[in-house]
Protein backbone atom coordinates (compact mmCIF):
# COMPACT_ATOMS: atom_id res chain seq x y z
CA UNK A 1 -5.72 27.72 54.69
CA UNK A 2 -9.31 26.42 53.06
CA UNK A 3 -8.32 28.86 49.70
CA UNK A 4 -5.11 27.39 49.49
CA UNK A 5 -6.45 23.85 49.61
CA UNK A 6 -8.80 24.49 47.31
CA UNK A 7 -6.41 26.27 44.79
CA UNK A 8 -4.19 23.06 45.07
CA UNK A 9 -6.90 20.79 44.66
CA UNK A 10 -8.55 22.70 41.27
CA UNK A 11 -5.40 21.05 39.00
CA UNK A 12 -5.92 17.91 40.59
CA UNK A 13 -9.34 17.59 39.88
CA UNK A 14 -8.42 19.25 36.23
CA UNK A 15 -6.14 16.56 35.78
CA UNK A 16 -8.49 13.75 36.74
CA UNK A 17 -10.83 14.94 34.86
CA UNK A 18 -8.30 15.01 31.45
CA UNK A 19 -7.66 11.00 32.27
CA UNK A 20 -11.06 10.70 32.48
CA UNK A 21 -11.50 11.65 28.49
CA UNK A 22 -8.84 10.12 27.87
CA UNK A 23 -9.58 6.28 29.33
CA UNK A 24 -13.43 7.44 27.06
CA UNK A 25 -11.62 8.20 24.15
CA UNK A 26 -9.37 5.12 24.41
CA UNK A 27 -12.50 2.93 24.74
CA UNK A 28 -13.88 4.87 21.77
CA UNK A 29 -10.58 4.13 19.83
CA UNK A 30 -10.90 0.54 20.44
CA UNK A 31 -14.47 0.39 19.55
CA UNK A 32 -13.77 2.08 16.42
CA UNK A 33 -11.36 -0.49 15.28
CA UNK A 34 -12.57 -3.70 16.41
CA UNK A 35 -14.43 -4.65 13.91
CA UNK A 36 -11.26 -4.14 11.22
CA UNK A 37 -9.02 -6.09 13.93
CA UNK A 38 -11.82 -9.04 14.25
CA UNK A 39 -11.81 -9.27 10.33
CA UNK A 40 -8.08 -9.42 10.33
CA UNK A 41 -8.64 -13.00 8.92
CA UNK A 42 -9.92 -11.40 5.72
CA UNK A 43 -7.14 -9.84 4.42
CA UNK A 44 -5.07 -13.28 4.89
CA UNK A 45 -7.98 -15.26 3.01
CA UNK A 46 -7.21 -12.48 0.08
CA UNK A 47 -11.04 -11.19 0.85
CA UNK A 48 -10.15 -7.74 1.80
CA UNK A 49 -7.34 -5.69 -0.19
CA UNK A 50 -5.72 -3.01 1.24
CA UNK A 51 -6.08 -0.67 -1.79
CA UNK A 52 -2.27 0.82 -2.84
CA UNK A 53 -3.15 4.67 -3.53
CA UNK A 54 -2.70 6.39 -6.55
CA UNK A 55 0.48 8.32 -6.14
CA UNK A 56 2.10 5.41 -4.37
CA UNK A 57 1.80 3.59 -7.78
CA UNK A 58 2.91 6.45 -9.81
CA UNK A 59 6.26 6.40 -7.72
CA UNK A 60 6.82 2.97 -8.68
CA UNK A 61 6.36 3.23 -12.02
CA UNK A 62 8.60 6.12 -13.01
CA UNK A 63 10.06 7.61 -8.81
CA UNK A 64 12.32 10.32 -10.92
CA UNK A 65 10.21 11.70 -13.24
CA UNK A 66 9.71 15.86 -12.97
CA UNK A 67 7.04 16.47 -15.98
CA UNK A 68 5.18 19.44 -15.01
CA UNK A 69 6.89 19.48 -11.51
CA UNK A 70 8.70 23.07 -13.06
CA UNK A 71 8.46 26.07 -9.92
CA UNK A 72 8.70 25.08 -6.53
CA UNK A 73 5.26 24.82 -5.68
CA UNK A 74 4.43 22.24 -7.97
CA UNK A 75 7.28 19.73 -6.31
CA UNK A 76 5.73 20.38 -2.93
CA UNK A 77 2.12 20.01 -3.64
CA UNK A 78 3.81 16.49 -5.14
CA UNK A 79 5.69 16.17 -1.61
CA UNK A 80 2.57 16.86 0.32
CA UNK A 81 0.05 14.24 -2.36
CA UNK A 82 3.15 11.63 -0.64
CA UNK A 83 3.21 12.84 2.79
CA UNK A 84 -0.93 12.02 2.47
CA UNK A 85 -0.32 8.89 1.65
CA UNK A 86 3.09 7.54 3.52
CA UNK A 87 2.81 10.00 6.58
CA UNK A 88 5.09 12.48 7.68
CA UNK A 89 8.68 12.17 6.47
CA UNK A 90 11.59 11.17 8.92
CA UNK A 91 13.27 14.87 8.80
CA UNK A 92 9.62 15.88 9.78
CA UNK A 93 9.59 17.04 13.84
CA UNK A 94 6.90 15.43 15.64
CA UNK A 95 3.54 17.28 15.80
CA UNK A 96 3.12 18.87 19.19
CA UNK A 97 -0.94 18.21 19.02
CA UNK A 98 -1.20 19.93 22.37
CA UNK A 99 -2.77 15.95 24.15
CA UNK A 100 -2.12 15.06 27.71
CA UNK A 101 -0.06 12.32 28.43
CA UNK A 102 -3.13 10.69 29.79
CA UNK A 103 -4.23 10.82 25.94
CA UNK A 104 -1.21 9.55 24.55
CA UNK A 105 -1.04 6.40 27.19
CA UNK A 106 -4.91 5.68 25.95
CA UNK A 107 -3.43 5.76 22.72
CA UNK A 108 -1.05 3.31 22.75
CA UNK A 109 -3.20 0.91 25.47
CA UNK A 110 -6.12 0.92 22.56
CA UNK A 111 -3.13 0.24 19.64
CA UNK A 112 -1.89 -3.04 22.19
CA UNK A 113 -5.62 -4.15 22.75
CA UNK A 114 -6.56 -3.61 18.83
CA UNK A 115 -3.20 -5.63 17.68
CA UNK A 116 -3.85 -8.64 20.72
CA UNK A 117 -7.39 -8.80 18.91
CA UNK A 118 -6.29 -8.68 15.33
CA UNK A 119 -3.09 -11.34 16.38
CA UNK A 120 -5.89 -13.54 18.25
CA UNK A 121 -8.16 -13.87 15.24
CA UNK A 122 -4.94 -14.67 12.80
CA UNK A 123 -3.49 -17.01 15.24
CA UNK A 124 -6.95 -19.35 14.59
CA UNK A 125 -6.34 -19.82 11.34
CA UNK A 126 -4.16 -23.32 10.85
CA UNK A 127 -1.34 -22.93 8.29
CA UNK A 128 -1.84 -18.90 7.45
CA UNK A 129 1.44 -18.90 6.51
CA UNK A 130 0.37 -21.30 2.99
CA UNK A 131 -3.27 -20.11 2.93
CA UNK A 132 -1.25 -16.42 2.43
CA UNK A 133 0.56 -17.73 -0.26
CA UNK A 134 -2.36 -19.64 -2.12
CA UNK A 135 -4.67 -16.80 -1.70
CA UNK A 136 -2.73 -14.35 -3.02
CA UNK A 137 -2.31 -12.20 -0.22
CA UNK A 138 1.56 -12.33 0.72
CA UNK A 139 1.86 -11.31 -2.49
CA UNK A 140 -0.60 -8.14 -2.44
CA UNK A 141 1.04 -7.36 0.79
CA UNK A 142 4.27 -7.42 -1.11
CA UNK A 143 3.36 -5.31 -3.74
CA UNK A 144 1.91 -3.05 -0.79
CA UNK A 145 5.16 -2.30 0.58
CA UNK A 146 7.19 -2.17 -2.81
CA UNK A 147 4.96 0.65 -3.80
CA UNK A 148 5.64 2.67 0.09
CA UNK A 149 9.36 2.07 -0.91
CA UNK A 150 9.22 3.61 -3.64
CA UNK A 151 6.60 6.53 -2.65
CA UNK A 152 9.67 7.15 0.07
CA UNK A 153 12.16 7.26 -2.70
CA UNK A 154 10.26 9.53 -4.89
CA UNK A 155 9.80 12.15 -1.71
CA UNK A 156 13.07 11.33 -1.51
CA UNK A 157 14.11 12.91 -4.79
CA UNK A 158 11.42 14.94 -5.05
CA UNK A 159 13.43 16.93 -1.49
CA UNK A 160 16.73 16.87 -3.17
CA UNK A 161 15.41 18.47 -6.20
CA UNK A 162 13.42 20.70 -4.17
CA UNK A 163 16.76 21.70 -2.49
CA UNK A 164 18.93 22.05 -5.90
CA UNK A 165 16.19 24.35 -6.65
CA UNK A 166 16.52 26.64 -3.34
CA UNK A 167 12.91 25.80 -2.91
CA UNK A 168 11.43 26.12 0.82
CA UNK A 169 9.82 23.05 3.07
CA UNK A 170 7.70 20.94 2.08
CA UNK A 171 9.11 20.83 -1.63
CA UNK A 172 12.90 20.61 0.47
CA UNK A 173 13.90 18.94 3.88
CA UNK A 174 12.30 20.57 7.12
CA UNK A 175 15.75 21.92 7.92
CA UNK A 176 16.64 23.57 4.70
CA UNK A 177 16.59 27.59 3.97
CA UNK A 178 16.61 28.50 1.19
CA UNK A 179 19.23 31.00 -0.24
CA UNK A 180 18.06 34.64 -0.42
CA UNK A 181 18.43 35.85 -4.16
């Protein structure tokens, strides 16, 4: 009877001890980003840019061009430069990272008390709406989000030609094979 109770109370303890990273890493999350969600203010005041990268502006200035995107691997080293800088795509499944639900939960608890801190520190400033707009920084954010509209159009493409092609994932859709020759 003792054995048993002690092999039923090992995964307890196992499991106690996985929450227990996870409410540490969780604190560690939030620590990490407070300091970007008490200078949230910044960014409205136009004093901090969130820099648009590279191949996010190359989409929007030309989303269908294919120079020197010629054999397959070419078009999904292209796909993979925009998956870097958008994320993963929406045919993408979602990465089985092997956490505990315990991890995930810390997660999202340090996401909510990172965005109450950044919305907190926003909602002090009097008219942010205007000060936005004077600064400059509705329109940065603007051009921020025109450029990951057009990085998702140029994946976009880039898949479709990737699939004309009979080229495998990444330079096609997840759920494309390719035809054998």
């Amino acid at each position: 009877m003792k054995r048993l109770l002690c092999l039923l109370a090992a995964p307890l303890a196992l499991a106690g001890c996985n929450a227990g990273r996870s409410a540490i890493g969780g604190v560690e999350q939030v620590g990490a980003g407070f300091g970007a969600a008490v200078s949230a203010p910044l960014e409205d005041l136009n004093l901090r840019q969130q820099p648009i990268p590279i191949v996010l502006l190359q989409a929007q200035a030309n989303p269908y061009d294919l120079r020197n995107l010629n054999q397959c691997t070419t078009v999904g080293a292209e796909v993979a430069r925009l998956d870097e800088a958008l994320g993963p795509d929406t045919d993408e499944p979602p990465r089985q990272d092997g956490s505990y639900l315990s991890e995930r939960a810390a997660d999202a608890a340090a996401k909510a008390t990172l965005d109450a801190i950044r919305d907190t520190t926003t909602d002090f400033i009097p008219g942010r709406s205007w000060i936005r707009r004077l600064s400059g920084a509705e329109q940065h954010s603007r051009q921020v989000q025109a450029a990951i509209q057009a990085g998702r159009m140029r994946r976009a493409f880039l898949k479709g030609v990737g699939m004309q092609r009979n080229c495998a994932p990444p330079a096609a859709p997840s759920w494309f094979r390719p035809r054998p020759h």
